[in-house]
N, C-alpha and C. Protein backbone atom coordinates (compact mmCIF):
# COMPACT_ATOMS: atom_id res chain seq x y z
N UNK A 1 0.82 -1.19 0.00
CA UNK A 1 0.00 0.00 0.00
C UNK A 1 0.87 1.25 0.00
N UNK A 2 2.28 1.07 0.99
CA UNK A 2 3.29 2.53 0.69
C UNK A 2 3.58 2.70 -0.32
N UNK A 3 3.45 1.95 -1.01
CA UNK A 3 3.99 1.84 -1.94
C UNK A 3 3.68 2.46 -3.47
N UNK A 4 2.42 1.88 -3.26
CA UNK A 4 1.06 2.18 -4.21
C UNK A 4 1.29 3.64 -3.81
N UNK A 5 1.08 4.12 -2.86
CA UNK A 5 0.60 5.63 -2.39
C UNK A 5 1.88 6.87 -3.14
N UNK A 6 3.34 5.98 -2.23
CA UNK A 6 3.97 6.66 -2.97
C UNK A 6 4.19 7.05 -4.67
N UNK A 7 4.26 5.18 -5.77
CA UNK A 7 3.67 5.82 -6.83
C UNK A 7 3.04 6.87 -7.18
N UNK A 8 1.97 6.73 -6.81
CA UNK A 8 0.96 8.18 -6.77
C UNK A 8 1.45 9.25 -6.65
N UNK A 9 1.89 9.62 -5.46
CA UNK A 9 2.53 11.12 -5.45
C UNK A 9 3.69 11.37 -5.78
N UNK A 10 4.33 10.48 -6.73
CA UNK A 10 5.49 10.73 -7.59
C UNK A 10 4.68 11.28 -9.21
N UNK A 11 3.79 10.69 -9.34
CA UNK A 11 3.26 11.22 -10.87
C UNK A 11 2.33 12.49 -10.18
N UNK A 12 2.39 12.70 -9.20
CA UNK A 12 1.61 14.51 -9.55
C UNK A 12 2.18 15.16 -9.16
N UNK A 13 1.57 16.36 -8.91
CA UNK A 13 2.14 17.65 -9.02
C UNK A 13 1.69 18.31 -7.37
N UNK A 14 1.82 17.57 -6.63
CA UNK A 14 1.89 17.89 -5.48
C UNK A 14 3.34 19.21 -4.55
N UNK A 15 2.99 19.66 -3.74
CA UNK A 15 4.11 20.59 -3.33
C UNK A 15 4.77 19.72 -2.31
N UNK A 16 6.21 19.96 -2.92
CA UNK A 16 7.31 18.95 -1.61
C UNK A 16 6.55 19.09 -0.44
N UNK A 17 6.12 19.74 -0.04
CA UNK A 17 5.54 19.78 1.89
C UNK A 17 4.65 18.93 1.85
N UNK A 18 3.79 18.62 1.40
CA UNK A 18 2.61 17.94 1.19
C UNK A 18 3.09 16.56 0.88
N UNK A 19 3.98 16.43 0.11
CA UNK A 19 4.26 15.01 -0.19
C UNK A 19 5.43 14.78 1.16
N UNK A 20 5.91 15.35 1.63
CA UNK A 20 6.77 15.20 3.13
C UNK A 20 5.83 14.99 3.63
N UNK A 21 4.88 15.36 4.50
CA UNK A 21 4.11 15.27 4.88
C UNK A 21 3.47 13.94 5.34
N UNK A 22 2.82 13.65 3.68
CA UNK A 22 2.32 12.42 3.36
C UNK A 22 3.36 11.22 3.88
N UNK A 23 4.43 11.41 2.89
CA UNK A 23 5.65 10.40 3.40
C UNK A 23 6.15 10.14 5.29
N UNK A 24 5.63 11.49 5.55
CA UNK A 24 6.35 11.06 6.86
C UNK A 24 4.56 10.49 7.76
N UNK A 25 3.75 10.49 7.35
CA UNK A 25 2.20 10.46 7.89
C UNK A 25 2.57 8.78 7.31
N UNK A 26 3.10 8.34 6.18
CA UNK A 26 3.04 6.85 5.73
C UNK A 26 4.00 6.25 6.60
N UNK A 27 5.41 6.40 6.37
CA UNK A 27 6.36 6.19 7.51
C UNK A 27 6.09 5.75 8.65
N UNK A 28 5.06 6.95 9.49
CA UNK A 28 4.88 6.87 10.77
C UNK A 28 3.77 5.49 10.92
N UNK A 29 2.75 5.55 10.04
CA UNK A 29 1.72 4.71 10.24
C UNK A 29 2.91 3.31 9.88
N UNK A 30 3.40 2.62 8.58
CA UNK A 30 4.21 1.87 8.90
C UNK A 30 4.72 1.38 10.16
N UNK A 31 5.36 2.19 10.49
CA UNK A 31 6.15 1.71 11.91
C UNK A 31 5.27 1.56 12.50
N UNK A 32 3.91 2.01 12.66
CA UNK A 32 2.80 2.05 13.66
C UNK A 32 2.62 0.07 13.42
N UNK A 33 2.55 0.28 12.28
CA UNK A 33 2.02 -0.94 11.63
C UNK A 33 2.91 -2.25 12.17
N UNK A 34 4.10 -1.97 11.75
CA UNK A 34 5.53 -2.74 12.02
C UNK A 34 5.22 -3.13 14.42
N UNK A 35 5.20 -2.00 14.67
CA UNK A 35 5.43 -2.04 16.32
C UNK A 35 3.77 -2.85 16.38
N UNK A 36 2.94 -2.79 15.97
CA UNK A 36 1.34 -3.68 16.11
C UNK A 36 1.59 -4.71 15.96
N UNK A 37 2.35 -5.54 14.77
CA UNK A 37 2.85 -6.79 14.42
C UNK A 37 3.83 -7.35 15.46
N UNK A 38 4.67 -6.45 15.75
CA UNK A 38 5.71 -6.87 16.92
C UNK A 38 5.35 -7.37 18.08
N UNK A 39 4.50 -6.24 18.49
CA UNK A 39 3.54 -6.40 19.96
C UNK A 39 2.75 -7.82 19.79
N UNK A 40 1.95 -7.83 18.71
CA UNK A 40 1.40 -9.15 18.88
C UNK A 40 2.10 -10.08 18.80
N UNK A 41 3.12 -10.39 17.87
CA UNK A 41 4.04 -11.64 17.49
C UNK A 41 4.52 -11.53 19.50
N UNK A 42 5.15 -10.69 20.47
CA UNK A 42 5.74 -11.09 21.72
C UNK A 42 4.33 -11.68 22.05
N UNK A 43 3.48 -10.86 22.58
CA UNK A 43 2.22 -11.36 23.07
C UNK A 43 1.81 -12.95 22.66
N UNK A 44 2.02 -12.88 21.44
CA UNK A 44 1.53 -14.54 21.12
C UNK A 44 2.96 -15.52 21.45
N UNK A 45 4.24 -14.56 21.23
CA UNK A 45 5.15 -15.68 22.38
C UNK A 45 5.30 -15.95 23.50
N UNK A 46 4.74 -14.98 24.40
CA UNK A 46 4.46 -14.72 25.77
C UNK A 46 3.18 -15.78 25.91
N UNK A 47 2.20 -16.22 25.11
CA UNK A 47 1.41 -17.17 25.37
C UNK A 47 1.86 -18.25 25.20
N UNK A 48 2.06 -18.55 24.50
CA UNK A 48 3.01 -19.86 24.09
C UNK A 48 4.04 -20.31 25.37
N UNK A 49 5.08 -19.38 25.71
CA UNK A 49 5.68 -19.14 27.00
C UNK A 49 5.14 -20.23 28.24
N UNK A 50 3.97 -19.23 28.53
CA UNK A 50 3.31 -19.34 28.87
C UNK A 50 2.23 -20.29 29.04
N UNK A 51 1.71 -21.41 28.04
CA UNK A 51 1.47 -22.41 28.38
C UNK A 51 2.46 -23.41 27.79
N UNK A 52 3.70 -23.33 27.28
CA UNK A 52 4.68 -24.32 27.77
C UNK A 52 5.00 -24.42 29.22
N UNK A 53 5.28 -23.17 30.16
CA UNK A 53 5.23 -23.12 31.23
C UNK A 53 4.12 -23.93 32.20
N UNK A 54 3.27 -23.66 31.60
CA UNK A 54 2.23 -24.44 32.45
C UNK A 54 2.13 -25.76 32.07
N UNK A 55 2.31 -26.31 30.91
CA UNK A 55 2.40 -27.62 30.65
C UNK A 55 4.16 -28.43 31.60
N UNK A 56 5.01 -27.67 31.47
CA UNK A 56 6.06 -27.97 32.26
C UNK A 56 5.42 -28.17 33.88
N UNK A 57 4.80 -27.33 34.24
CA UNK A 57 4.58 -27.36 35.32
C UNK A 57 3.27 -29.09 35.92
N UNK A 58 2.81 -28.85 34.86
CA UNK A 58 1.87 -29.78 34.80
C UNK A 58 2.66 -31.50 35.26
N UNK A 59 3.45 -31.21 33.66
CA UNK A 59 4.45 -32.55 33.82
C UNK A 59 5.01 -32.50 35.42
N UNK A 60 5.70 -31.75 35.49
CA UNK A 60 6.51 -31.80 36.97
C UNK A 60 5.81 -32.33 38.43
N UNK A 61 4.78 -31.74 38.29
CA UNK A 61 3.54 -32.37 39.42
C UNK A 61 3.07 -33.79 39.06
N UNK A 62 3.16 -33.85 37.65
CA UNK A 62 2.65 -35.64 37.25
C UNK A 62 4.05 -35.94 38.02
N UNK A 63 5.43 -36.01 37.43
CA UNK A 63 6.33 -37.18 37.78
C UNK A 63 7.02 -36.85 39.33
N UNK A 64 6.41 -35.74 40.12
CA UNK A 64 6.60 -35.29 41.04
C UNK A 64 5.78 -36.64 42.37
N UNK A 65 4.40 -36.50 41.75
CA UNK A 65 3.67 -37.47 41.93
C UNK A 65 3.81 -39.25 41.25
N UNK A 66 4.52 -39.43 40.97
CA UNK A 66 5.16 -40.59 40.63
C UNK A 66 5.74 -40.45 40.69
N UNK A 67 6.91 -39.95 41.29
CA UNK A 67 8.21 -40.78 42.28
C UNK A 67 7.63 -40.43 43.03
N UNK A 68 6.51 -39.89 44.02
CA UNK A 68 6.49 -40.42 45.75
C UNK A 68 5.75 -41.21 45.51
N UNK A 69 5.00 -41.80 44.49
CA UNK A 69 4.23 -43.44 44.37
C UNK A 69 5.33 -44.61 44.51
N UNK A 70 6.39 -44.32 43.91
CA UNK A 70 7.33 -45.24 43.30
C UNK A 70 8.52 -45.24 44.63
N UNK A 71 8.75 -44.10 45.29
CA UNK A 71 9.29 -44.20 46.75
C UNK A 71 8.35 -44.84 47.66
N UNK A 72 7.04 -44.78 47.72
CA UNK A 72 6.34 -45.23 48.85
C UNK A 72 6.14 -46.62 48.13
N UNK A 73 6.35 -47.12 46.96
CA UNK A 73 6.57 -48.79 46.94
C UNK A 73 8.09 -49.37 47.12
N UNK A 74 9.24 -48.54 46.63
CA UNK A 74 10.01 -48.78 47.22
C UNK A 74 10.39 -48.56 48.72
N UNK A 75 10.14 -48.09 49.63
CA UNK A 75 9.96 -48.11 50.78
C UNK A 75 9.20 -49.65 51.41
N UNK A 76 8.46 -50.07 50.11
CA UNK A 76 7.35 -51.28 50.83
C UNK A 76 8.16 -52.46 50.22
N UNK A 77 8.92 -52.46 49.35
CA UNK A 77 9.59 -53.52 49.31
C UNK A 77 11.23 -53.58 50.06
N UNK A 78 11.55 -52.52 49.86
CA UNK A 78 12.62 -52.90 51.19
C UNK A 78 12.66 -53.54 52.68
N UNK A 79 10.96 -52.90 53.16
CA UNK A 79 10.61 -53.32 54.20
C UNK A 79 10.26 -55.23 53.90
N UNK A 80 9.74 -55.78 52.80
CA UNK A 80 9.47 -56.85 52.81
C UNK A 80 10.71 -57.54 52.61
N UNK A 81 11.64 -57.06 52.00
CA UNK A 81 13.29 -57.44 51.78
C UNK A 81 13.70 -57.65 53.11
N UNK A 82 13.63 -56.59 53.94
CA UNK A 82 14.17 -56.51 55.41
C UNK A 82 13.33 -57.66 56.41
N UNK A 83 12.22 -57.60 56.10
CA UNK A 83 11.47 -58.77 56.85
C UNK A 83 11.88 -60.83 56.34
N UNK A 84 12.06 -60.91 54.58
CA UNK A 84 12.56 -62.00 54.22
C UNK A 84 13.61 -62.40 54.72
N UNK A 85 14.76 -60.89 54.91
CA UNK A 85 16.24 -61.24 54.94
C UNK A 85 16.10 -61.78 56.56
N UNK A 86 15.41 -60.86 57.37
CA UNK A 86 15.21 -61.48 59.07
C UNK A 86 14.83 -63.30 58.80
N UNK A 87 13.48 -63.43 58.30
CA UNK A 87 13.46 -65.30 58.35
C UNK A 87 14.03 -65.82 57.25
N UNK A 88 14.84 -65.62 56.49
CA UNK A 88 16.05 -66.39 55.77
C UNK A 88 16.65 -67.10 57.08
N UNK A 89 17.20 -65.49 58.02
CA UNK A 89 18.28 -65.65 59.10
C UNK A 89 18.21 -66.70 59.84
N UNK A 90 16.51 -66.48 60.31
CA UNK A 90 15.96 -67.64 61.69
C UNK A 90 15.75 -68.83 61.04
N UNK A 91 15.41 -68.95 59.45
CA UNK A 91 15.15 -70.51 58.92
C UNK A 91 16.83 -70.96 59.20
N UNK A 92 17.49 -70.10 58.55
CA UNK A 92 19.33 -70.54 58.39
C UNK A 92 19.58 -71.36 59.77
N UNK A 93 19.27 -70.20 60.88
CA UNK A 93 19.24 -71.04 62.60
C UNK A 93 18.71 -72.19 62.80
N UNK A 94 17.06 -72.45 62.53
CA UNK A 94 16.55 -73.22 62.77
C UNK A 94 17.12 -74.60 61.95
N UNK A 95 17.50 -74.27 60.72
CA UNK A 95 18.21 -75.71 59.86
C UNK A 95 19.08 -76.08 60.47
N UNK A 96 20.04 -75.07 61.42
CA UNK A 96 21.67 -75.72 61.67
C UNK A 96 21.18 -75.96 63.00
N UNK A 97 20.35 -75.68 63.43
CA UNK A 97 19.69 -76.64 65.48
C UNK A 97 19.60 -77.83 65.08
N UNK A 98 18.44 -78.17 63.29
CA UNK A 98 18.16 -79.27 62.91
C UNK A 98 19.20 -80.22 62.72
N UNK A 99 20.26 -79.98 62.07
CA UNK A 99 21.24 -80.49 61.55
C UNK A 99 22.17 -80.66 63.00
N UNK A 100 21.88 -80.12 63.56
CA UNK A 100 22.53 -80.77 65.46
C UNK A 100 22.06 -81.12 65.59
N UNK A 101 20.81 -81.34 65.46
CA UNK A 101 20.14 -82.65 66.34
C UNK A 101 20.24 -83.30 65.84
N UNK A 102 19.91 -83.53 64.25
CA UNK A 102 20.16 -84.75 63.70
C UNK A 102 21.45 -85.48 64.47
N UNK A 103 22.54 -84.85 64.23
CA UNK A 103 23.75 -85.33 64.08
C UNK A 103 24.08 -85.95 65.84
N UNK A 104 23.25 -85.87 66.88
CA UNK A 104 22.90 -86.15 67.97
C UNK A 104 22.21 -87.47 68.16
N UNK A 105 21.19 -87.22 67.41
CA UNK A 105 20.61 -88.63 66.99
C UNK A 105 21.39 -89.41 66.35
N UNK A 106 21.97 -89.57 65.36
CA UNK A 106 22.53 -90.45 64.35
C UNK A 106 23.49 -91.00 65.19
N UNK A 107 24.05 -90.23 66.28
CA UNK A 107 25.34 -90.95 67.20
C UNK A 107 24.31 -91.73 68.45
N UNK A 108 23.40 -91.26 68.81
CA UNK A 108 23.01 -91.87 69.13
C UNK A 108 22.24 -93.29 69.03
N UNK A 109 22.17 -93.04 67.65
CA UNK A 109 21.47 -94.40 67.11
C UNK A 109 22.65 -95.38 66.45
N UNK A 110 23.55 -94.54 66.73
CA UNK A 110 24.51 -95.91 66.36
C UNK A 110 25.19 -96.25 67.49
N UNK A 111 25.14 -95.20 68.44
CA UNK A 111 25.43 -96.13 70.32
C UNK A 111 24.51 -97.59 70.69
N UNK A 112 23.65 -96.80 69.96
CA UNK A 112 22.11 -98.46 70.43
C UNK A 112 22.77 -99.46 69.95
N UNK A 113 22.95 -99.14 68.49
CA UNK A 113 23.05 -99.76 67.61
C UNK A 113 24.05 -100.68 67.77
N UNK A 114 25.35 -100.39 68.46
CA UNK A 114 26.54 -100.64 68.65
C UNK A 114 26.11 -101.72 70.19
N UNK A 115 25.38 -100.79 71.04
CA UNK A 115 25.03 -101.69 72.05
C UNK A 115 23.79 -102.84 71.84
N UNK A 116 23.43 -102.88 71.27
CA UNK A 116 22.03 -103.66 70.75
C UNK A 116 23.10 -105.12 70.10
N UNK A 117 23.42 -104.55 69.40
CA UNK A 117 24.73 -105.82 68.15
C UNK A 117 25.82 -106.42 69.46
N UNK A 118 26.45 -105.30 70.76
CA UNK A 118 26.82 -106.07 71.01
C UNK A 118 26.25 -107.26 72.26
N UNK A 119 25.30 -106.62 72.96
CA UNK A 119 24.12 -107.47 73.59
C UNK A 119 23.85 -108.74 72.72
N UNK A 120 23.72 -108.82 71.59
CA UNK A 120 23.21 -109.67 70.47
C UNK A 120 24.22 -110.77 70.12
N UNK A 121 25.32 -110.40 70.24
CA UNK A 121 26.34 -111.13 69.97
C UNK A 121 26.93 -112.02 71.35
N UNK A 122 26.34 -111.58 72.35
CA UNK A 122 26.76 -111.91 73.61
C UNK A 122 25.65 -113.12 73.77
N UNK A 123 23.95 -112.90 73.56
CA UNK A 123 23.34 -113.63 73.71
C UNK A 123 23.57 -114.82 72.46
N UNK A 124 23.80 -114.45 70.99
CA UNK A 124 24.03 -115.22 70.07
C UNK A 124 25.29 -116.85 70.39
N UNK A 125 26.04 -115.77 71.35
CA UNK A 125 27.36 -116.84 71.32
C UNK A 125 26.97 -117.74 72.95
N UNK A 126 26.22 -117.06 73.34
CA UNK A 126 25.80 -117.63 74.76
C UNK A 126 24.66 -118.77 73.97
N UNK A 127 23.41 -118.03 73.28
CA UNK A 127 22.69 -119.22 72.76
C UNK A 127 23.30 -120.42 71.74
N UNK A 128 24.50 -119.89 71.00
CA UNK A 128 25.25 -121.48 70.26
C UNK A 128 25.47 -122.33 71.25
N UNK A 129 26.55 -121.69 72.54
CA UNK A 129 26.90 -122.75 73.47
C UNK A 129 25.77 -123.70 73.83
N UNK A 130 24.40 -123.30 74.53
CA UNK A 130 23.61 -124.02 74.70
C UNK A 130 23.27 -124.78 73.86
N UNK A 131 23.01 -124.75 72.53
CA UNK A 131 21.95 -125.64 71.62
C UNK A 131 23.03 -125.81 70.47
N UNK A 132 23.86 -126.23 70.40
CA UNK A 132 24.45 -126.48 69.01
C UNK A 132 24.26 -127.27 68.23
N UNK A 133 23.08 -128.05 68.52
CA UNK A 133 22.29 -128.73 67.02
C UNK A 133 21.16 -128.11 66.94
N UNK A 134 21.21 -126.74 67.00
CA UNK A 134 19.52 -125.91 66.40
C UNK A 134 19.65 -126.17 64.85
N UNK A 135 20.84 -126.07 64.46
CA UNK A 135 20.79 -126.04 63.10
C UNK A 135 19.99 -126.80 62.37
């Protein structure tokens, strides 16, 4: 449109003041024009800004809120870790009492065993003497 306008008042016969005038009345509106475009182009980056900002903010409260979900389950499995690792401990105890006693018994059952065989052998050789045609 400056453009157009200026054309124009190059083909007439206008007085330099008047066409100064004009030129500086076009000029000014331009820039008017230019600083309106500016203002809006910040304004519409200032929105934008502005709800990136709030979408950041958004996100941050989501994963803000998932890690204290994800701490308060890790918190619940450590505690069940800490409770397994305790009766691992007491089964570990209770197997090696087992494994003493066993090993209590087994001597003991071969004391019987030892005394039983030799009781047995005492009556065996005592009962040949008596009867040696049982056979």
């Amino acid at each position: 449109m400056v453009a157009a306008l200026q054309g124009a008042l190059k083909g007439t016969e206008l007085s330099k003041a008047v066409q100064g005038n004009v030129e500086k009345h076009l000029a000014e509106q331009q820039k008017q024009q230019h600083s309106d475009l500016d203002k809006r182009y910040m304004e519409s980056q200032d929105l934008s800004l502005i709800k990136d900002c709030q979408k950041l903010q958004e996100d941050f409260t989501s994963f803000d809120e998932e890690l204290t979900a994800l701490r308060e389950i890790n918190k619940g499995r450590e505690s069940s870790y800490a409770k397994l690792e305790s009766e691992q401990k007491e089964l570990s105890n209770l197997k090696e009492e087992l494994e003493a006693d066993k090993r209590d018994l087994v001597r003991t059952l071969e004391r019987k065993s030892r005394e039983v065989e030799g009781q047995s052998r005492k009556r065996g050789h005592c009962l040949f003497m008596e009867s040696p045609a049982v056979l």
